[in-house]
C-alpha atoms as a PDB file:
ATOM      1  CA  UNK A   1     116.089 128.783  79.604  1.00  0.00           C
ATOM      2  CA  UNK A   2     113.257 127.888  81.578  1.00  0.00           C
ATOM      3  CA  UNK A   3     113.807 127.263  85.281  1.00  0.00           C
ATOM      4  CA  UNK A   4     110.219 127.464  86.909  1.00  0.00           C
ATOM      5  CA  UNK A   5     106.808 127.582  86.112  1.00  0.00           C
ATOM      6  CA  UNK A   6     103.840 128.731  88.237  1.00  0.00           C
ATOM      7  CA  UNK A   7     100.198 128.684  86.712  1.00  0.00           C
ATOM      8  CA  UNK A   8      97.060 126.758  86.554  1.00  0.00           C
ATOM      9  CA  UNK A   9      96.960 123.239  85.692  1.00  0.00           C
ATOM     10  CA  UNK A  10      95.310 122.986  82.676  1.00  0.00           C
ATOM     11  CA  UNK A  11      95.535 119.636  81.218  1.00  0.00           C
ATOM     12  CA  UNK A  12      97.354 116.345  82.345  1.00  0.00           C
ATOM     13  CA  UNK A  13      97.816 113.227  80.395  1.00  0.00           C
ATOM     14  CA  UNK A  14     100.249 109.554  81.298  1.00  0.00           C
ATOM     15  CA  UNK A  15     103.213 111.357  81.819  1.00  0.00           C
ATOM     16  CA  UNK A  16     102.345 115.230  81.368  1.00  0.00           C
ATOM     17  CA  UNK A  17     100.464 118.365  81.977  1.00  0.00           C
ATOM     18  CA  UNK A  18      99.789 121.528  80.501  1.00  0.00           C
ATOM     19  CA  UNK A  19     100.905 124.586  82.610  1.00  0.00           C
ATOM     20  CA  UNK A  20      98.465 128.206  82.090  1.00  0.00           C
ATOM     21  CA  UNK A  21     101.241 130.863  82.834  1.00  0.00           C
ATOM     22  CA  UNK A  22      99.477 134.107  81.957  1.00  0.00           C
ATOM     23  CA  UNK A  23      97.228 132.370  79.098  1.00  0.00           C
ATOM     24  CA  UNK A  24     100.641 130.436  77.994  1.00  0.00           C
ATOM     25  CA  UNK A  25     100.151 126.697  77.667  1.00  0.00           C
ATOM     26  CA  UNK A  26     103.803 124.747  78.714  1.00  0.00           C
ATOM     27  CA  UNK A  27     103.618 121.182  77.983  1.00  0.00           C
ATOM     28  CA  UNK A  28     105.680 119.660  81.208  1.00  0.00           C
ATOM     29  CA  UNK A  29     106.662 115.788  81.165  1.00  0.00           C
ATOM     30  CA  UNK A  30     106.876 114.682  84.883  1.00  0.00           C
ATOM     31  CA  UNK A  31     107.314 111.489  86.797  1.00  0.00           C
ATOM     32  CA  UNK A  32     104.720 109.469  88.206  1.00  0.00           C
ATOM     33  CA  UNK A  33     104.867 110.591  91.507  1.00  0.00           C
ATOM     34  CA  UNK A  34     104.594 114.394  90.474  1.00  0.00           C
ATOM     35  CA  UNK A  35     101.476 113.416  89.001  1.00  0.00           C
ATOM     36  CA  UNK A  36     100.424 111.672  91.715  1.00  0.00           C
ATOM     37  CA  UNK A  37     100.140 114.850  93.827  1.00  0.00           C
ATOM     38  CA  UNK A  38      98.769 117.065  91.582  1.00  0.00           C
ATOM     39  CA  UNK A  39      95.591 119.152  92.369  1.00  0.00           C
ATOM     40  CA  UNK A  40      92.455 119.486  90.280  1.00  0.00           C
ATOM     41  CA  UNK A  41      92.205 120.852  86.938  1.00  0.00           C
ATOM     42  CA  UNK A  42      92.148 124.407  87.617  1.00  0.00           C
ATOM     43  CA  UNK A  43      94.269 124.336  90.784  1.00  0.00           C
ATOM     44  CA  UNK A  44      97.842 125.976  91.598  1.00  0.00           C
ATOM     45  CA  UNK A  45     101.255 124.469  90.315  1.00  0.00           C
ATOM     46  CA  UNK A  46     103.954 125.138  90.626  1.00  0.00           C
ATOM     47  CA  UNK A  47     107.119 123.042  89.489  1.00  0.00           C
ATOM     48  CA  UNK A  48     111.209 123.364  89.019  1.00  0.00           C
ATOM     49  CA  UNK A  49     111.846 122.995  85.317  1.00  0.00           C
ATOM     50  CA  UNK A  50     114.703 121.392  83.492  1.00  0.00           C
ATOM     51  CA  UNK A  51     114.889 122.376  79.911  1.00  0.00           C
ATOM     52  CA  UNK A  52     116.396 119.909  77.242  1.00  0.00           C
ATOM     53  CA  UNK A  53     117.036 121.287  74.151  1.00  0.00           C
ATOM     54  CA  UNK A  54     117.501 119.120  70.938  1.00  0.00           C
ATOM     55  CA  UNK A  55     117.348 119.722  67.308  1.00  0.00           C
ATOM     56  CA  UNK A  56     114.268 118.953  67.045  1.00  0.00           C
ATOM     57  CA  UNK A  57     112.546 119.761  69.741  1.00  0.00           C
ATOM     58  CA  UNK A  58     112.305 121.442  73.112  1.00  0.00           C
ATOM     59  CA  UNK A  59     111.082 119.470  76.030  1.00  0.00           C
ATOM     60  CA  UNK A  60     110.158 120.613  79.382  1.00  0.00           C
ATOM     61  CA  UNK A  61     110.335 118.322  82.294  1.00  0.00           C
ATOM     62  CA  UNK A  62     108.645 119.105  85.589  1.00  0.00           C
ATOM     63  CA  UNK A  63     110.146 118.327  89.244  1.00  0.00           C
ATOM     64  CA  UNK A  64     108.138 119.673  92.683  1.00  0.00           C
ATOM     65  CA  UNK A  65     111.937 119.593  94.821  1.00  0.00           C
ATOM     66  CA  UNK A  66     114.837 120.587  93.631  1.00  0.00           C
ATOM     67  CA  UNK A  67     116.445 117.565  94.379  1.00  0.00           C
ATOM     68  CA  UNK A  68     114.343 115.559  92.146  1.00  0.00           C
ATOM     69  CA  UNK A  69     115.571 117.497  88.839  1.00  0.00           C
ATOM     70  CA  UNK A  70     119.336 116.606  90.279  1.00  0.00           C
ATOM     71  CA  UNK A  71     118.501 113.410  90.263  1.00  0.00           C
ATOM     72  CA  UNK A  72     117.156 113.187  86.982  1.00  0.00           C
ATOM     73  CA  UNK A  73     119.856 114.997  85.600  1.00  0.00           C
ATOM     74  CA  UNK A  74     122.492 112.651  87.425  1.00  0.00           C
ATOM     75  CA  UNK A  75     120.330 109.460  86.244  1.00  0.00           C
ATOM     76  CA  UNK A  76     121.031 110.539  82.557  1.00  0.00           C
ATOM     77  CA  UNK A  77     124.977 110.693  82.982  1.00  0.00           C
ATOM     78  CA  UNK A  78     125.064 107.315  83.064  1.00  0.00           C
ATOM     79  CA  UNK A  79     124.778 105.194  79.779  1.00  0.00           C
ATOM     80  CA  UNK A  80     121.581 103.755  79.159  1.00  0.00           C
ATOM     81  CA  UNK A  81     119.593 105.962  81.368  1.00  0.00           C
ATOM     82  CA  UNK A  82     117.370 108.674  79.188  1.00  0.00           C
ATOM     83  CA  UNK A  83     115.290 111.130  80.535  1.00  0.00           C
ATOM     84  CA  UNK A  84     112.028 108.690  79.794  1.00  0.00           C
ATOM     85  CA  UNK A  85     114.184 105.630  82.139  1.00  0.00           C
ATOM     86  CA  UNK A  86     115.206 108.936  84.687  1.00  0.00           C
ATOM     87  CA  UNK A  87     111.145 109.626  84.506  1.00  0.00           C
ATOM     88  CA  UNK A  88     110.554 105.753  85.217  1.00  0.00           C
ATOM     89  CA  UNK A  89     113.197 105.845  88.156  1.00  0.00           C
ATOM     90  CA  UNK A  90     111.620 108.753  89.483  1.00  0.00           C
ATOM     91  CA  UNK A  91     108.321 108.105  89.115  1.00  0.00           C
ATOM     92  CA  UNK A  92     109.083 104.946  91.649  1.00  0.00           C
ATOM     93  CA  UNK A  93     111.484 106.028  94.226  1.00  0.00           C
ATOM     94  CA  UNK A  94     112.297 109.392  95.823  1.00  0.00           C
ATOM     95  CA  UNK A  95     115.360 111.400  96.847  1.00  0.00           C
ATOM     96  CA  UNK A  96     116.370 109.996  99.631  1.00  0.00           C
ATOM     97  CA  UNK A  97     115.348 105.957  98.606  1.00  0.00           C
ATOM     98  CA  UNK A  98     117.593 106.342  95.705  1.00  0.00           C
ATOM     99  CA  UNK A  99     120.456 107.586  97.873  1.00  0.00           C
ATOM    100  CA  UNK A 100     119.831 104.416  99.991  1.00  0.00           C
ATOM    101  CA  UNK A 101     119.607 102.309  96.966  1.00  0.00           C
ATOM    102  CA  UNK A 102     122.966 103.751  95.623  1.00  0.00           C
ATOM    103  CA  UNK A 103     124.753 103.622  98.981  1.00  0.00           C
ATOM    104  CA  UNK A 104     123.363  99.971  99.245  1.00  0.00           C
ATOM    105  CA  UNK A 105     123.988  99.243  95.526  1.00  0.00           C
ATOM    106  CA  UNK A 106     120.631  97.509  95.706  1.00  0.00           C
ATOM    107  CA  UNK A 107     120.626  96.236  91.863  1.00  0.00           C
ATOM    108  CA  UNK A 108     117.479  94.449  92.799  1.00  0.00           C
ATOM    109  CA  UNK A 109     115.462  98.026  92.986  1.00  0.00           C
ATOM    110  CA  UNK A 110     116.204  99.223  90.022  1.00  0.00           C
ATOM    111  CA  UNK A 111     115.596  96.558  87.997  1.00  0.00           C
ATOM    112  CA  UNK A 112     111.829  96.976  89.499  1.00  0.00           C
ATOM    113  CA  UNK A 113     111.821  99.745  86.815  1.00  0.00           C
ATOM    114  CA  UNK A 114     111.099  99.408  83.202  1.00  0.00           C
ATOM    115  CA  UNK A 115     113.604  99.522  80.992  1.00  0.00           C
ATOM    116  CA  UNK A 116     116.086  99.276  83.889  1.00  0.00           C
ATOM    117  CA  UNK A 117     117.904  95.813  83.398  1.00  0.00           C
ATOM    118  CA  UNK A 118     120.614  94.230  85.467  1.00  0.00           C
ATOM    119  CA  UNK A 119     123.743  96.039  83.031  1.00  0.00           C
ATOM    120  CA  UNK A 120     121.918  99.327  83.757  1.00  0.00           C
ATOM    121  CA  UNK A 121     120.948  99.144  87.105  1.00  0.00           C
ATOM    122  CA  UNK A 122     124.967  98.153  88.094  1.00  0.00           C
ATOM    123  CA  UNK A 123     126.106 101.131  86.561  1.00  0.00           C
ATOM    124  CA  UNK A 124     123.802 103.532  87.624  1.00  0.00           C
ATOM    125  CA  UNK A 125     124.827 102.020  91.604  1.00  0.00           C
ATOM    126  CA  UNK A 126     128.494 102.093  90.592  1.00  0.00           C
ATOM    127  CA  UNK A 127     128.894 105.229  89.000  1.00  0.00           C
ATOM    128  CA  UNK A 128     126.603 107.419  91.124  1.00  0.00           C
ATOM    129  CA  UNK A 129     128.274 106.647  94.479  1.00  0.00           C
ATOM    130  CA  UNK A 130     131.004 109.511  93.957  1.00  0.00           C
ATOM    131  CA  UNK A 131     128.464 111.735  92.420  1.00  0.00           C
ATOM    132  CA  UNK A 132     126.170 111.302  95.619  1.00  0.00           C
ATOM    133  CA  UNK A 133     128.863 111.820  97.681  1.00  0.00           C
ATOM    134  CA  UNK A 134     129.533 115.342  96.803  1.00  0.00           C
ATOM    135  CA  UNK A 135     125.405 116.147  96.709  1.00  0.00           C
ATOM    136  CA  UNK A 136     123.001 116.789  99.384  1.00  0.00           C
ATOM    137  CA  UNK A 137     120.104 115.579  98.145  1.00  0.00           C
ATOM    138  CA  UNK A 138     118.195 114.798 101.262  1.00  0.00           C
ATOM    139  CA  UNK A 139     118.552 113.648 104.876  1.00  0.00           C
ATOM    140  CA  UNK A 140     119.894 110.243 103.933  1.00  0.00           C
ATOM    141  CA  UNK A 141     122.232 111.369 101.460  1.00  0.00           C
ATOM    142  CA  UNK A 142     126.351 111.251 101.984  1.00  0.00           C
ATOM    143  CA  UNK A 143     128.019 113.805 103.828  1.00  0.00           C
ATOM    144  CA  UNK A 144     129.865 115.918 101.263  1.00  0.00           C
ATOM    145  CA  UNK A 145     133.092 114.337 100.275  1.00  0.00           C
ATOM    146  CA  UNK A 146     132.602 111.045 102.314  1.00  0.00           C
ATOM    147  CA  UNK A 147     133.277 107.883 100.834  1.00  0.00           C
ATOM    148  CA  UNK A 148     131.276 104.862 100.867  1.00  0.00           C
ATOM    149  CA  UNK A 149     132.451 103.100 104.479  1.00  0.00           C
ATOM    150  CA  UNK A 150     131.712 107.032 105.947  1.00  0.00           C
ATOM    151  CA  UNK A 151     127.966 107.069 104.909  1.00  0.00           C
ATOM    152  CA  UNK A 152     125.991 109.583 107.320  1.00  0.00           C
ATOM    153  CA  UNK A 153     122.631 108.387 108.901  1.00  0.00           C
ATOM    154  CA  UNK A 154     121.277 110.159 111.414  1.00  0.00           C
ATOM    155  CA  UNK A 155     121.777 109.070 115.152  1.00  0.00           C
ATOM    156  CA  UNK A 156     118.622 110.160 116.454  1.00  0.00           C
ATOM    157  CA  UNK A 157     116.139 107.465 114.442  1.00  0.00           C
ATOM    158  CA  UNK A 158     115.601 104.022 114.759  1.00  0.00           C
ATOM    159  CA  UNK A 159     117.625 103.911 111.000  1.00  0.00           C
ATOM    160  CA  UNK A 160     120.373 104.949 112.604  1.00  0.00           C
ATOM    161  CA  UNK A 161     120.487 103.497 115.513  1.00  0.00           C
ATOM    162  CA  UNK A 162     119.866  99.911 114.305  1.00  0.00           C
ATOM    163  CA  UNK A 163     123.191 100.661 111.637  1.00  0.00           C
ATOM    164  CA  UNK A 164     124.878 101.818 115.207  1.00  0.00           C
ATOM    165  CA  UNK A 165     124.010  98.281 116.782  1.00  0.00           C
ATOM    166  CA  UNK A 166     125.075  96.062 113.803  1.00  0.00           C
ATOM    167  CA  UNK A 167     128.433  98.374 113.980  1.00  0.00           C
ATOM    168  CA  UNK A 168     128.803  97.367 117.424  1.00  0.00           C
ATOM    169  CA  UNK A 169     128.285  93.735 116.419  1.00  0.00           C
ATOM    170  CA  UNK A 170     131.439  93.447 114.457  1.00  0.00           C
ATOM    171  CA  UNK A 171     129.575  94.590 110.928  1.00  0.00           C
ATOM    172  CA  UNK A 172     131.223  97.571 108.436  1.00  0.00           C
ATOM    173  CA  UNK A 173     129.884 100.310 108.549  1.00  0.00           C
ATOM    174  CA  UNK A 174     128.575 100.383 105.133  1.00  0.00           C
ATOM    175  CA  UNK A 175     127.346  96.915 104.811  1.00  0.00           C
ATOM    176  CA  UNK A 176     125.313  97.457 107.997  1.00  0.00           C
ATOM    177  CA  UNK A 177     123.774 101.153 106.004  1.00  0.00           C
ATOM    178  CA  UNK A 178     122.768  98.833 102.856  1.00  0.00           C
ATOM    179  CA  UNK A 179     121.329  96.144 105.225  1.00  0.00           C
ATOM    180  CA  UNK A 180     119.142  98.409 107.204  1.00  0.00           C
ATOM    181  CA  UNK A 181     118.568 100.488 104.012  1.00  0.00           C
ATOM    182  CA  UNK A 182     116.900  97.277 102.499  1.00  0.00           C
ATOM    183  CA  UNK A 183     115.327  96.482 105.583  1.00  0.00           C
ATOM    184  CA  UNK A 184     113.944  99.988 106.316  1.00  0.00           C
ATOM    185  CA  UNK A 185     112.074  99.887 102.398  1.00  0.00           C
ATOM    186  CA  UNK A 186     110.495  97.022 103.437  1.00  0.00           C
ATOM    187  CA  UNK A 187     109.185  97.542 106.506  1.00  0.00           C
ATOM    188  CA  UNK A 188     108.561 101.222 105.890  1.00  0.00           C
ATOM    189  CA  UNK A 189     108.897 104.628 107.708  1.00  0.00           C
ATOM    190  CA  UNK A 190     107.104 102.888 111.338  1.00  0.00           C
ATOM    191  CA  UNK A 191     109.563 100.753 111.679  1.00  0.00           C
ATOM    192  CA  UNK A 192     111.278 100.161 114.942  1.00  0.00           C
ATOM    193  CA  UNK A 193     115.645  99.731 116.367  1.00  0.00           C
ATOM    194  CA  UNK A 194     114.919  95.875 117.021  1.00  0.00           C
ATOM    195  CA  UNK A 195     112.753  95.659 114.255  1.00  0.00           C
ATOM    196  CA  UNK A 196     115.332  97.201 111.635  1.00  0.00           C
ATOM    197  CA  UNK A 197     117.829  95.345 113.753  1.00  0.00           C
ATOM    198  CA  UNK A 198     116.143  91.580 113.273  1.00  0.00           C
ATOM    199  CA  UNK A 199     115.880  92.791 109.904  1.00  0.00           C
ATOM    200  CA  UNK A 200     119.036  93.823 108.619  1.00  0.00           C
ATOM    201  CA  UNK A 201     121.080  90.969 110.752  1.00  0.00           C
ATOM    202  CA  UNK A 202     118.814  88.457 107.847  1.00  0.00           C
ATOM    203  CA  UNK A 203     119.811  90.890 105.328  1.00  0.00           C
ATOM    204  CA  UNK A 204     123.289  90.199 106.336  1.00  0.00           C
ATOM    205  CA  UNK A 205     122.844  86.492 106.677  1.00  0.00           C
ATOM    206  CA  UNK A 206     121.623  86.301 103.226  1.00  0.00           C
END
């Protein structure tokens, strides 16, 4: 089974590219935001592979972290969600946004993606939470074993200090994670404690 590939970018079409290996050609499906970052035709790649293997064919999809091919693998546990829907998920939101959306069970993301509905998109938030909980997937992921009302954010950054505040306020723990989680994809990476604060007390309001 294929686990990496390493070679010149040969080819790339709407959702895949042709890997040289040696003067090998590996067709590789990938999400949008793989091929977003790719270099010119020509150029170095160099990707984490997970191999599906069917009947009737062998497909090869590519991922540039590791933690993006557990994601996609996760995604598909859940009933609904193939790898072209895990591709779609991925190709919108990263590691760590999907552990916020997930911890947040922000419904309203997924459905951004197509051929996510509302059916889907509630049980990919309801039966990933244990399944993130036991990953590390990324600096905003769960603590290993935690539950839900335990969720880990860092106290350094303005995230985590605006969740500390709206703790302090009288909030639970977790609904004050999914507020600033909500607040923080909106207002993006710049934004600041009173900011995220301000922010995720609306959320709450809502």
């Amino acid at each position: 089974m294929i686990a990496k590939l390493t070679g010149k970018l040969d080819s790339a079409g709407e959702d895949w590219i042709v890997i040289d290996v040696g003067g090998v050609g590996y067709l590789v499906f990938c999400s949008g935001r793989v091929l977003r970052s790719l270099p010119e035709m020509g150029g170095f790649v160099s990707l984490h592979i997970e191999t599906h293997v069917r009947e009737d064919h062998i497909h090869l999809y590519g991922f540039q972290e590791v933690a993006e091919r557990a994601w996609f693998v996760m995604l598909q546990t859940v009933q609904g969600v193939g790898a072209k829907v895990a591709l779609g998920i991925l190709s919108l939101y990263g590691g760590d946004e999907l552990t916020q959306i997930v911890a947040a069970a922000d419904k309203t993301a997924l459905t951004r993606v197509s051929g996510v509905g509302p059916k889907v998109a509630s049980r990919i938030t309801t039966e990933l939470k244990d399944k993130v909980a036991k990953m590390n997937l990324g600096p905003a992921a769960f603590n290993a074993g935690a539950s839900l009302k335990s969720v880990a954010v860092p106290a350094q950054n303005a995230a985590g200090d605006a969740v500390s505040a709206l703790v302090n306020l009288g909030y639970g723990r977790a609904e004050a994670f999914g507020a600033v989680a909500s607040a923080a994809r909106s207002l993006g990476p710049e934004a600041s404690v009173e900011t995220l604060i301000t922010a995720g007390l609306k959320e709450l309001a809502a």
